[in-house]
C-alpha atoms as a PDB file:
ATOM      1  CA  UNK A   1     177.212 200.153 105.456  1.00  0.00           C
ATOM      2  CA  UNK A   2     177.199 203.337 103.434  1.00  0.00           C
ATOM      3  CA  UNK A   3     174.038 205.010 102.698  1.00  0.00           C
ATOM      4  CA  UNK A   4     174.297 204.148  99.154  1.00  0.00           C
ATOM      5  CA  UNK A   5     175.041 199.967  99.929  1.00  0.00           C
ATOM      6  CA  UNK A   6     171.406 201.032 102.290  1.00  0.00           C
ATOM      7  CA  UNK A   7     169.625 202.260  99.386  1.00  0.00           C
ATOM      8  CA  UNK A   8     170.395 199.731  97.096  1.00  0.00           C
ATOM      9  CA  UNK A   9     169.443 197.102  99.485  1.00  0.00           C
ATOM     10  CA  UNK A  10     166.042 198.461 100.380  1.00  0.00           C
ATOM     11  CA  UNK A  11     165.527 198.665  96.439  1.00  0.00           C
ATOM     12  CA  UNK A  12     166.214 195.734  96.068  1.00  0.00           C
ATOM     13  CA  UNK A  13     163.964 194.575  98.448  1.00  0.00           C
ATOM     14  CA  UNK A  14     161.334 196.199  97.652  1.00  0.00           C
ATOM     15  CA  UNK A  15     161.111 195.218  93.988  1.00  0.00           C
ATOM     16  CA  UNK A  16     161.277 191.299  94.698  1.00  0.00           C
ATOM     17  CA  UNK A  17     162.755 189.549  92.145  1.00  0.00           C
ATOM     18  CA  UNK A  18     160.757 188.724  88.923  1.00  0.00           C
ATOM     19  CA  UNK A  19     160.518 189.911  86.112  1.00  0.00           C
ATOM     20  CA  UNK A  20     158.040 192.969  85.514  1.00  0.00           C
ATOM     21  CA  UNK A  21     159.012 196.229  84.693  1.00  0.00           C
ATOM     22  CA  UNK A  22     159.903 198.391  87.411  1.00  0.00           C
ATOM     23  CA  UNK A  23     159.048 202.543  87.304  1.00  0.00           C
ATOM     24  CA  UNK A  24     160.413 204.822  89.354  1.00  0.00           C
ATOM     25  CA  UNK A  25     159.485 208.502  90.263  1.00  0.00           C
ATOM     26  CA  UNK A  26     161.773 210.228  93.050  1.00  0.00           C
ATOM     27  CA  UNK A  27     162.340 213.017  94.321  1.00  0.00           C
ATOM     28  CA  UNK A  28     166.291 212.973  94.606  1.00  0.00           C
ATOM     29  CA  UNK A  29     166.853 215.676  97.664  1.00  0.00           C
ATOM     30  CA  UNK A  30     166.234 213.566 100.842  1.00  0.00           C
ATOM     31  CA  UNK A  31     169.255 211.513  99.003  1.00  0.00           C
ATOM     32  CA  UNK A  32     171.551 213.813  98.085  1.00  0.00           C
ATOM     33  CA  UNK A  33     170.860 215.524 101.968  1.00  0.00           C
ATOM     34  CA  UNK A  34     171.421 212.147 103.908  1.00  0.00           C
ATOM     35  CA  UNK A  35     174.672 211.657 101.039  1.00  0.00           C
ATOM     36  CA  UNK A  36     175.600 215.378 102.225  1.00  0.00           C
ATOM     37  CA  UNK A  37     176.684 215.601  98.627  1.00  0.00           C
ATOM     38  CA  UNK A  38     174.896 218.044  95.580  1.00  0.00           C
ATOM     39  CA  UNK A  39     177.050 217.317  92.800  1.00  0.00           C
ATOM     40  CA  UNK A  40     175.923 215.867  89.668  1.00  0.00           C
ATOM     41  CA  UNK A  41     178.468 212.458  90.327  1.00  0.00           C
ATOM     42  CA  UNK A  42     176.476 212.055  93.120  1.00  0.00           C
ATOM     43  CA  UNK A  43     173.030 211.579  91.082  1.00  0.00           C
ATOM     44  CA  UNK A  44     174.591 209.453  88.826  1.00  0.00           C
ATOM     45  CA  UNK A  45     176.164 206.988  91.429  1.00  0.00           C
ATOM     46  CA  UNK A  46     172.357 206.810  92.596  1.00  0.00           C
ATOM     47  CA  UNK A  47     170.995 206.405  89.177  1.00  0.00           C
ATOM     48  CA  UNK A  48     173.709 203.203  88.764  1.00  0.00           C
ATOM     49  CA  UNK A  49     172.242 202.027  91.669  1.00  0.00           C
ATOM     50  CA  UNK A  50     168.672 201.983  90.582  1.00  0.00           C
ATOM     51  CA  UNK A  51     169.522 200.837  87.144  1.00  0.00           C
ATOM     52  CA  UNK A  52     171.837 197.565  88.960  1.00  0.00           C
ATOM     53  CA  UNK A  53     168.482 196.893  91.528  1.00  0.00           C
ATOM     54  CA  UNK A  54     166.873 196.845  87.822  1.00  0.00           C
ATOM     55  CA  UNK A  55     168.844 194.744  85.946  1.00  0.00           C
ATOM     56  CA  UNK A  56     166.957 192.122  83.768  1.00  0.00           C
ATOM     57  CA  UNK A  57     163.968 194.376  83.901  1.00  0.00           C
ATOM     58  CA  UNK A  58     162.800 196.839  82.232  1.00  0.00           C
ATOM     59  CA  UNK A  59     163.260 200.094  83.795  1.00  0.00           C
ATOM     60  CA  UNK A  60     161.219 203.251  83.163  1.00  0.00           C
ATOM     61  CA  UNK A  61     161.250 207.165  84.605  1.00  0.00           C
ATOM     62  CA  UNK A  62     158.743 209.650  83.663  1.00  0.00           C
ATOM     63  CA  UNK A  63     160.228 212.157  81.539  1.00  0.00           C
ATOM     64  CA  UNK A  64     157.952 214.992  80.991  1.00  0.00           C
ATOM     65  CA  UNK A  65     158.264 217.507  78.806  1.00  0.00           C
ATOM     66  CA  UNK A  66     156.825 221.241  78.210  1.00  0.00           C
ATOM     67  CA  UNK A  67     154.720 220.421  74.955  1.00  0.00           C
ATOM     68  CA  UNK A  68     155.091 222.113  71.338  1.00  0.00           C
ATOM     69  CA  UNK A  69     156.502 225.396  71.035  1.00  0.00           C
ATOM     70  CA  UNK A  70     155.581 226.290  67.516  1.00  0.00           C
ATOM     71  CA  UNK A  71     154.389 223.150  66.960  1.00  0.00           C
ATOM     72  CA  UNK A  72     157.517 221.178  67.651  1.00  0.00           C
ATOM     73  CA  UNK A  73     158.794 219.291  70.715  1.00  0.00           C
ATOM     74  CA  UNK A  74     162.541 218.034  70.480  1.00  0.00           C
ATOM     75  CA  UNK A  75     162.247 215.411  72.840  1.00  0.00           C
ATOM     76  CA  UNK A  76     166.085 215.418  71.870  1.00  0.00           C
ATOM     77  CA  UNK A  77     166.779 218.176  73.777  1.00  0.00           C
ATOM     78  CA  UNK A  78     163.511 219.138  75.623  1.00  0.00           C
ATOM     79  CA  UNK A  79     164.596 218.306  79.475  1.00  0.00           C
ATOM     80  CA  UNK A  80     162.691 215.832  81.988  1.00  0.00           C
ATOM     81  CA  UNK A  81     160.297 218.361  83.847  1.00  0.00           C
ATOM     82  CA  UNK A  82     159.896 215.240  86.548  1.00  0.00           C
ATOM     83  CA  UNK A  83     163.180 215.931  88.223  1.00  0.00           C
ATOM     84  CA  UNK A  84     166.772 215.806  88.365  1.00  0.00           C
ATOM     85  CA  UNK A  85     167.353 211.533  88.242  1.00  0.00           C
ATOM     86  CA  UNK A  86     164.773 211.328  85.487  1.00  0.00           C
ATOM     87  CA  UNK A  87     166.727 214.013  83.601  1.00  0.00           C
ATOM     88  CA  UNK A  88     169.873 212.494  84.126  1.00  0.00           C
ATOM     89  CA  UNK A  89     168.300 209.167  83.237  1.00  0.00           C
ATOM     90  CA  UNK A  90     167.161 210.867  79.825  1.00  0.00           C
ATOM     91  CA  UNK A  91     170.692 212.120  79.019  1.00  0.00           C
ATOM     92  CA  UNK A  92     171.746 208.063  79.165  1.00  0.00           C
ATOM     93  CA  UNK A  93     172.649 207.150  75.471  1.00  0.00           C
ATOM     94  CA  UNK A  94     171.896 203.889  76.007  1.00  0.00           C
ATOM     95  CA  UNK A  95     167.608 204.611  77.700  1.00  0.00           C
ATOM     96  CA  UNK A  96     164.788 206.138  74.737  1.00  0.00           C
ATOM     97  CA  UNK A  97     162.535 208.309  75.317  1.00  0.00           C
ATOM     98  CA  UNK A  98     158.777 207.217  74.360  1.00  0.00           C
ATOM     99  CA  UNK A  99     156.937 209.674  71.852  1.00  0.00           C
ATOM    100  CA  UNK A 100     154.713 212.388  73.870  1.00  0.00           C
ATOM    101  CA  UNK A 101     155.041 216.108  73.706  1.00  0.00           C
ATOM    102  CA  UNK A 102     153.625 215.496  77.415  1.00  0.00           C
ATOM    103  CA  UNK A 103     153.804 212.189  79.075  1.00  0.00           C
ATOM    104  CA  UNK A 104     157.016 210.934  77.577  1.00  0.00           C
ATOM    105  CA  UNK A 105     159.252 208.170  79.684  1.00  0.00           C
ATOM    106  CA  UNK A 106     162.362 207.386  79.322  1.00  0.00           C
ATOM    107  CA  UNK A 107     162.997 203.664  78.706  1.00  0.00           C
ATOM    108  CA  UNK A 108     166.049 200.764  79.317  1.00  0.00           C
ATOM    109  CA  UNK A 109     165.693 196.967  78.914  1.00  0.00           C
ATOM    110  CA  UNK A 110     164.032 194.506  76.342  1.00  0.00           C
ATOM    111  CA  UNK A 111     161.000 196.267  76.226  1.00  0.00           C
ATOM    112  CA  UNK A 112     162.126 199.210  74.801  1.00  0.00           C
ATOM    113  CA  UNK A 113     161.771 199.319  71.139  1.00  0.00           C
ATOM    114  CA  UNK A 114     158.020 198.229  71.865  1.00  0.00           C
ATOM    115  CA  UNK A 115     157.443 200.961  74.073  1.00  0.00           C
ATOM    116  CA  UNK A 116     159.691 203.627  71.450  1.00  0.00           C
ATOM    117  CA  UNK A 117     156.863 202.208  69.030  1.00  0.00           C
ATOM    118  CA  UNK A 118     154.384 203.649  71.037  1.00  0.00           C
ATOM    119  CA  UNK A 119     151.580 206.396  69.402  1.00  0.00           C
ATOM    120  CA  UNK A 120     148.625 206.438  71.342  1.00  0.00           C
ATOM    121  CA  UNK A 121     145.335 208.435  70.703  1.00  0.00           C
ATOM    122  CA  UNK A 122     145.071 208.878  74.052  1.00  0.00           C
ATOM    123  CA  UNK A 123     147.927 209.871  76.626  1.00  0.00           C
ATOM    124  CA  UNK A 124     146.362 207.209  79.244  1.00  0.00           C
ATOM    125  CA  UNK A 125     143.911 205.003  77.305  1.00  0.00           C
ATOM    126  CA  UNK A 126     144.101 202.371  75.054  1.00  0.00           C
ATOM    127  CA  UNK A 127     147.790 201.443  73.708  1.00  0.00           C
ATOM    128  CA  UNK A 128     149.471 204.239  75.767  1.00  0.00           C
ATOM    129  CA  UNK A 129     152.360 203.683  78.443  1.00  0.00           C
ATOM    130  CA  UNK A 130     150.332 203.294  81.184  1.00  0.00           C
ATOM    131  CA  UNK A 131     147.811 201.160  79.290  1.00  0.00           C
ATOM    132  CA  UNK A 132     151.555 198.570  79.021  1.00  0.00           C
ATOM    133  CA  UNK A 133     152.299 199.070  82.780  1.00  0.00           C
ATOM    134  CA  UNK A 134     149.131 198.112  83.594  1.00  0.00           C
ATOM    135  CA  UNK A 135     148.607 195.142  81.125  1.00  0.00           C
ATOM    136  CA  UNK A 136     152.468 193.747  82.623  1.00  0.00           C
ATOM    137  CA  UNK A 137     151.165 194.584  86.374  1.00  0.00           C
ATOM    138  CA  UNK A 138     154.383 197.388  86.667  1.00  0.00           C
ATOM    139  CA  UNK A 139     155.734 197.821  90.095  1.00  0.00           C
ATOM    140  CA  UNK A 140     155.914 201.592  90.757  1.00  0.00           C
ATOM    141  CA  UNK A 141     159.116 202.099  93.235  1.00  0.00           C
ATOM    142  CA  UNK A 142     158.464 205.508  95.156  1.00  0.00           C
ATOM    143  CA  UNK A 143     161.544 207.131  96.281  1.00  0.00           C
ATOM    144  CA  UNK A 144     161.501 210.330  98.533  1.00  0.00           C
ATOM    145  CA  UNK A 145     158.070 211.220  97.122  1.00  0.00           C
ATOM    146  CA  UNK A 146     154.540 210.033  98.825  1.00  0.00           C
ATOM    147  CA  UNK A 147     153.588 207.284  97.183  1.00  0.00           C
ATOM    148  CA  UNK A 148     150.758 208.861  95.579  1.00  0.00           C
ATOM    149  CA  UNK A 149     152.801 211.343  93.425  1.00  0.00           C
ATOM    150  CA  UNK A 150     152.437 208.827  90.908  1.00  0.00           C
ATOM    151  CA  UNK A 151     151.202 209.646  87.184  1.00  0.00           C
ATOM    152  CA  UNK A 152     149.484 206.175  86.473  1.00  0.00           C
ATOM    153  CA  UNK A 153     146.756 207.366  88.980  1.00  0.00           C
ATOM    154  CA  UNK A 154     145.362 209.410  86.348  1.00  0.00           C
ATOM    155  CA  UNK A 155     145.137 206.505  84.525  1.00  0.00           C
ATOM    156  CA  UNK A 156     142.350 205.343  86.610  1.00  0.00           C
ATOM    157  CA  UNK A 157     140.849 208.688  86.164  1.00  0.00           C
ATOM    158  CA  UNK A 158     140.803 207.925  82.678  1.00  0.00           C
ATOM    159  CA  UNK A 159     138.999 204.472  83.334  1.00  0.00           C
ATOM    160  CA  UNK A 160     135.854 206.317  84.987  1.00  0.00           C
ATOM    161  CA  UNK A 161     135.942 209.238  82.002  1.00  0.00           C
ATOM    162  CA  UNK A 162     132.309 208.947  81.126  1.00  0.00           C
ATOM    163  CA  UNK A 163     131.710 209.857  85.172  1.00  0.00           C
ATOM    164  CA  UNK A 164     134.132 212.928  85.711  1.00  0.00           C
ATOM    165  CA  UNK A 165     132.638 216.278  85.677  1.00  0.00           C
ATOM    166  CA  UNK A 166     135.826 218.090  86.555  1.00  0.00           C
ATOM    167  CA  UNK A 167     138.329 216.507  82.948  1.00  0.00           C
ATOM    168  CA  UNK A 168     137.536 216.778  79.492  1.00  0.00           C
ATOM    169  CA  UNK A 169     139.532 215.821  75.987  1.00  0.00           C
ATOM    170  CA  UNK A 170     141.693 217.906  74.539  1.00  0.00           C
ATOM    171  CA  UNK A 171     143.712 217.378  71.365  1.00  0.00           C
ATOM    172  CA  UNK A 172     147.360 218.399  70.276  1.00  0.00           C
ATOM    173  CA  UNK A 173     148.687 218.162  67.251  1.00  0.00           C
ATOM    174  CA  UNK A 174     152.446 218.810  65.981  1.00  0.00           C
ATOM    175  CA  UNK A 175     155.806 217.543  65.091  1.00  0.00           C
ATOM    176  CA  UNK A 176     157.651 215.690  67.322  1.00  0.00           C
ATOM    177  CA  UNK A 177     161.929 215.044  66.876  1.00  0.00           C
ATOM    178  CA  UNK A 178     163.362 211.876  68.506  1.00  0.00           C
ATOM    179  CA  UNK A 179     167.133 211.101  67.235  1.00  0.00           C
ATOM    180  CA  UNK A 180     167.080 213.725  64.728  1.00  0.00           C
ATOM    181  CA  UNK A 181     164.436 212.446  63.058  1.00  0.00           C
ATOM    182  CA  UNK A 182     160.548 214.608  62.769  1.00  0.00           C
ATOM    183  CA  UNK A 183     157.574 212.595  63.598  1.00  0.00           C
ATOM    184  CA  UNK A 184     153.857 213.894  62.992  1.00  0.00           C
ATOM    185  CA  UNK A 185     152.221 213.260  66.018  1.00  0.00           C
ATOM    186  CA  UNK A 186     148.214 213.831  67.269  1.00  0.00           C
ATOM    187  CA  UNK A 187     147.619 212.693  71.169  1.00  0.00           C
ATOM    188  CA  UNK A 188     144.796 213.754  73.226  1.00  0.00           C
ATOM    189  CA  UNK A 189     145.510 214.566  76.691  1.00  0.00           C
ATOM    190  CA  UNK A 190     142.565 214.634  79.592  1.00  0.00           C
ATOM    191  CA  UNK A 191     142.409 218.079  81.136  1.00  0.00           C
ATOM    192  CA  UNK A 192     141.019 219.229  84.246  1.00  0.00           C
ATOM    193  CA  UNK A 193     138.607 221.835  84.208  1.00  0.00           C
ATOM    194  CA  UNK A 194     139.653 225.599  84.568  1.00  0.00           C
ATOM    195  CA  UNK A 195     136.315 226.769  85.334  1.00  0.00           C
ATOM    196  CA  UNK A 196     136.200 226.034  88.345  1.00  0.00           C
ATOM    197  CA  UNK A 197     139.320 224.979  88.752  1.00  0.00           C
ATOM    198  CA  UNK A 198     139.953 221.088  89.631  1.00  0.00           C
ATOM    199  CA  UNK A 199     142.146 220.891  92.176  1.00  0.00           C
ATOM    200  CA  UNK A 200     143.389 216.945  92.510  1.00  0.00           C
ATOM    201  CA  UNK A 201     144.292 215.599  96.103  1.00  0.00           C
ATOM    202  CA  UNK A 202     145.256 211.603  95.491  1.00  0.00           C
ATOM    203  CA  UNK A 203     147.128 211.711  98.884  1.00  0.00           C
ATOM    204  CA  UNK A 204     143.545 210.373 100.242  1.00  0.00           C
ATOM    205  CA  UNK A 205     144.671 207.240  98.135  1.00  0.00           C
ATOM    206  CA  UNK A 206     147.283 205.952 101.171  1.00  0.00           C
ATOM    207  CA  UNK A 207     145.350 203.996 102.838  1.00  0.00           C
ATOM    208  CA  UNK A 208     143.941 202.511  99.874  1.00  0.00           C
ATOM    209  CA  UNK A 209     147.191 201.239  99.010  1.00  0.00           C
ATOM    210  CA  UNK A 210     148.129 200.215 102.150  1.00  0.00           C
ATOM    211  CA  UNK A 211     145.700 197.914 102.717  1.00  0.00           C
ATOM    212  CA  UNK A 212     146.095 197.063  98.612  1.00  0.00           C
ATOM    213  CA  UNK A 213     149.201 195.798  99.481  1.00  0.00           C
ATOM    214  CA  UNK A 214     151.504 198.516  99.287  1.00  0.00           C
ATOM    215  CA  UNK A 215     155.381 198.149 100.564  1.00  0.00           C
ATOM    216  CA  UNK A 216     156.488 200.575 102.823  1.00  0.00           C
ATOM    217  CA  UNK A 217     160.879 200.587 103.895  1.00  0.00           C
ATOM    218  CA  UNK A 218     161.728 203.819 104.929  1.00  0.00           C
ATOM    219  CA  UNK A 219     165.597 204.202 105.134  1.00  0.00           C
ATOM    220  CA  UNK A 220     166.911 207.422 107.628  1.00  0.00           C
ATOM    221  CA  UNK A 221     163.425 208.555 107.473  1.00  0.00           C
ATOM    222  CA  UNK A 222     163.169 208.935 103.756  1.00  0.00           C
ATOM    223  CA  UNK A 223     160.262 207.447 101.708  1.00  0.00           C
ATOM    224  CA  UNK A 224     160.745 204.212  99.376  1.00  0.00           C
ATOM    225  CA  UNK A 225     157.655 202.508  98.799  1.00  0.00           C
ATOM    226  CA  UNK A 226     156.865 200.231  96.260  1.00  0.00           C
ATOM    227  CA  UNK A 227     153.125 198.730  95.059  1.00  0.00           C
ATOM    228  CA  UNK A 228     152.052 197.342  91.473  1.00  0.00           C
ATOM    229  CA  UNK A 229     149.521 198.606  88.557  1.00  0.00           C
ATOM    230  CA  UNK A 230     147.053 196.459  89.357  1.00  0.00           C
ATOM    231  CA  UNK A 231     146.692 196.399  92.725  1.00  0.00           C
ATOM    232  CA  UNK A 232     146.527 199.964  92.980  1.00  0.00           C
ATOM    233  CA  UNK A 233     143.975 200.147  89.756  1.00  0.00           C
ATOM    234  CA  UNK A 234     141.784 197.197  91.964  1.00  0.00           C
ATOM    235  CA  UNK A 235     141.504 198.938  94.949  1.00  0.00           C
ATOM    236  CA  UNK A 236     140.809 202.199  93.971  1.00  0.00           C
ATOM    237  CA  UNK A 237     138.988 202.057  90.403  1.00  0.00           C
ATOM    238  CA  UNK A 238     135.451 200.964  92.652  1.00  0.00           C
ATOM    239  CA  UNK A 239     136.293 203.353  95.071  1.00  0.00           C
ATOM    240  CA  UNK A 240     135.951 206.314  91.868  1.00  0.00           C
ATOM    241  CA  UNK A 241     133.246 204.425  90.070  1.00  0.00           C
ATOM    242  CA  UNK A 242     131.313 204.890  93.610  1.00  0.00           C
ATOM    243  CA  UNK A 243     132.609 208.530  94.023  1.00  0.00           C
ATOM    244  CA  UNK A 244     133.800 210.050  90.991  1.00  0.00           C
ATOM    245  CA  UNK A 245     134.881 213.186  92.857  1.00  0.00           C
ATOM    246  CA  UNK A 246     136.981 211.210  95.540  1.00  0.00           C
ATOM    247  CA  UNK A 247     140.359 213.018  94.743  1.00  0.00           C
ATOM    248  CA  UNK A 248     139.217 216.488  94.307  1.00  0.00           C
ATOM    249  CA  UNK A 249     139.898 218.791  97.402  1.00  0.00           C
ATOM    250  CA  UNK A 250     137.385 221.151  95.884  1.00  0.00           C
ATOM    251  CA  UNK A 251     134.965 219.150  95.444  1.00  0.00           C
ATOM    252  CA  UNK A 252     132.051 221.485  96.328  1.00  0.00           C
ATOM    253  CA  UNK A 253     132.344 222.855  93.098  1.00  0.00           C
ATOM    254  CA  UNK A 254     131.859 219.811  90.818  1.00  0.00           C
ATOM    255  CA  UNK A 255     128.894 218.850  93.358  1.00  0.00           C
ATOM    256  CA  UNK A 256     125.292 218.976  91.698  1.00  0.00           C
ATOM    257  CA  UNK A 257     123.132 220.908  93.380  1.00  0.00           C
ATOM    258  CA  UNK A 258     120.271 218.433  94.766  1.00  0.00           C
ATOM    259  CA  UNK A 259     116.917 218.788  91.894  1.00  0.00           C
END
């Protein structure tokens, strides 16, 4: 069986077959080394063969951009800053990108004039992208990245807010441009501190979602992983809620001195 008939299958399995949407963040170079290949054919064979495992789904990729330069962001042009797959996922005529100057995603399948529709206050709270994954229990498929290099963690952040020392709000305004067309836009993102700097660390979230139920398949010794929103948000939301200051690696310097 060829590596890609390998990687299909263990997509496949990993995902289980009903319906919720599926998102997927890789990290395309432990493929493309085991494939011996580095030619842009070569990501898009991969790409079909996420988008068949998805089929009947809907199918999302983080597809981060840069922000407003001059207060515009052409999310027509502005390229995926979340790697090479999600970039060539953008570039598919047929996926839309949500409307962030930030935390955009790139979007196929039913839901994705809902999710195009999208203008939250709030980059992950109420009526945001990861507000849907995690109301339609997403399944996050990890591929050649640890499975905590996943943005819906800060999500959870986002649910303790009124605990964390180390974020704060901070709002953008400006233009956005999505199929030629210019869209006022205001989001708020949640920063981490610069002073002192907040350094995050959510790899001490894999054993968490181990025992949460995460799916673990590795194929030639690369990463695939797969575990859902709410799980994950289960698991470790009382874990913050007891210690806000759990994925910090610096966390001497949000520490109050005792009174």
């Amino acid at each position: 069986m060829s590596f890609l008939a390998e990687l299909q299958s263990s997509m496949a399995a990993l995902v289980g077959q009903d319906d919720r949407p599926i998102v997927v963040y890789c990290a395309l170079w432990p493929m493309m080394r085991e494939m011996r290949r580095n030619d842009s054919a070569a990501v898009d064979e991969i790409l079909e063969a996420v988008i068949q495992v998805a089929a009947g789904r809907d199918l999302l990729m983080p597809s981060f951009a840069e922000g407003y330069r001059d207060g515009v962001c052409n999310l027509d042009e502005a390229p995926a800053s979340t790697g090479v797959l999600s970039e060539h996922f953008r570039r598919r005529p047929e996926s839309l990108r949500t409307l962030s100057a930030y935390f955009s995603f790139n979007v196929l399948g039913s839901a994705k004039a809902e999710l195009g529709g999208l203008m939250p206050w709030d980059a992950w709270g109420e009526g945001s992208v990861y507000d849907w994954m995690e109301q339609r229990n997403a399944r996050f498929l990890m591929l050649g990245t640890h499975p905590t290099h996943c943005s819906y963690l800060h999500r959870l952040e986002w649910l303790v807010r009124d605990q964390l020392p180390y974020r704060y709000r901070k709002p953008f305004i400006g233009t956005l441009i999505r199929g030629g067309e210019p869209i006022p836009c205001e989001e708020t993102l949640y920063v981490r501190s610069l002073t002192p700097p907040a350094k995050n660390d959510f790899t001490v979230l894999l054993p968490v979602l181990r025992e949460a139920g995460m799916l673990e398949q590795p194929l030639r010794g690369i990463s695939l992983v797969a575990y859902d929103a709410c799980a994950a948000r289960d698991a470790i939301l009382p874990l913050l809620q007891r210690d806000p200051l759990l994925v910090l690696s610096n966390r001497g310097d949000f520490e109050k001195e005792p009174s």
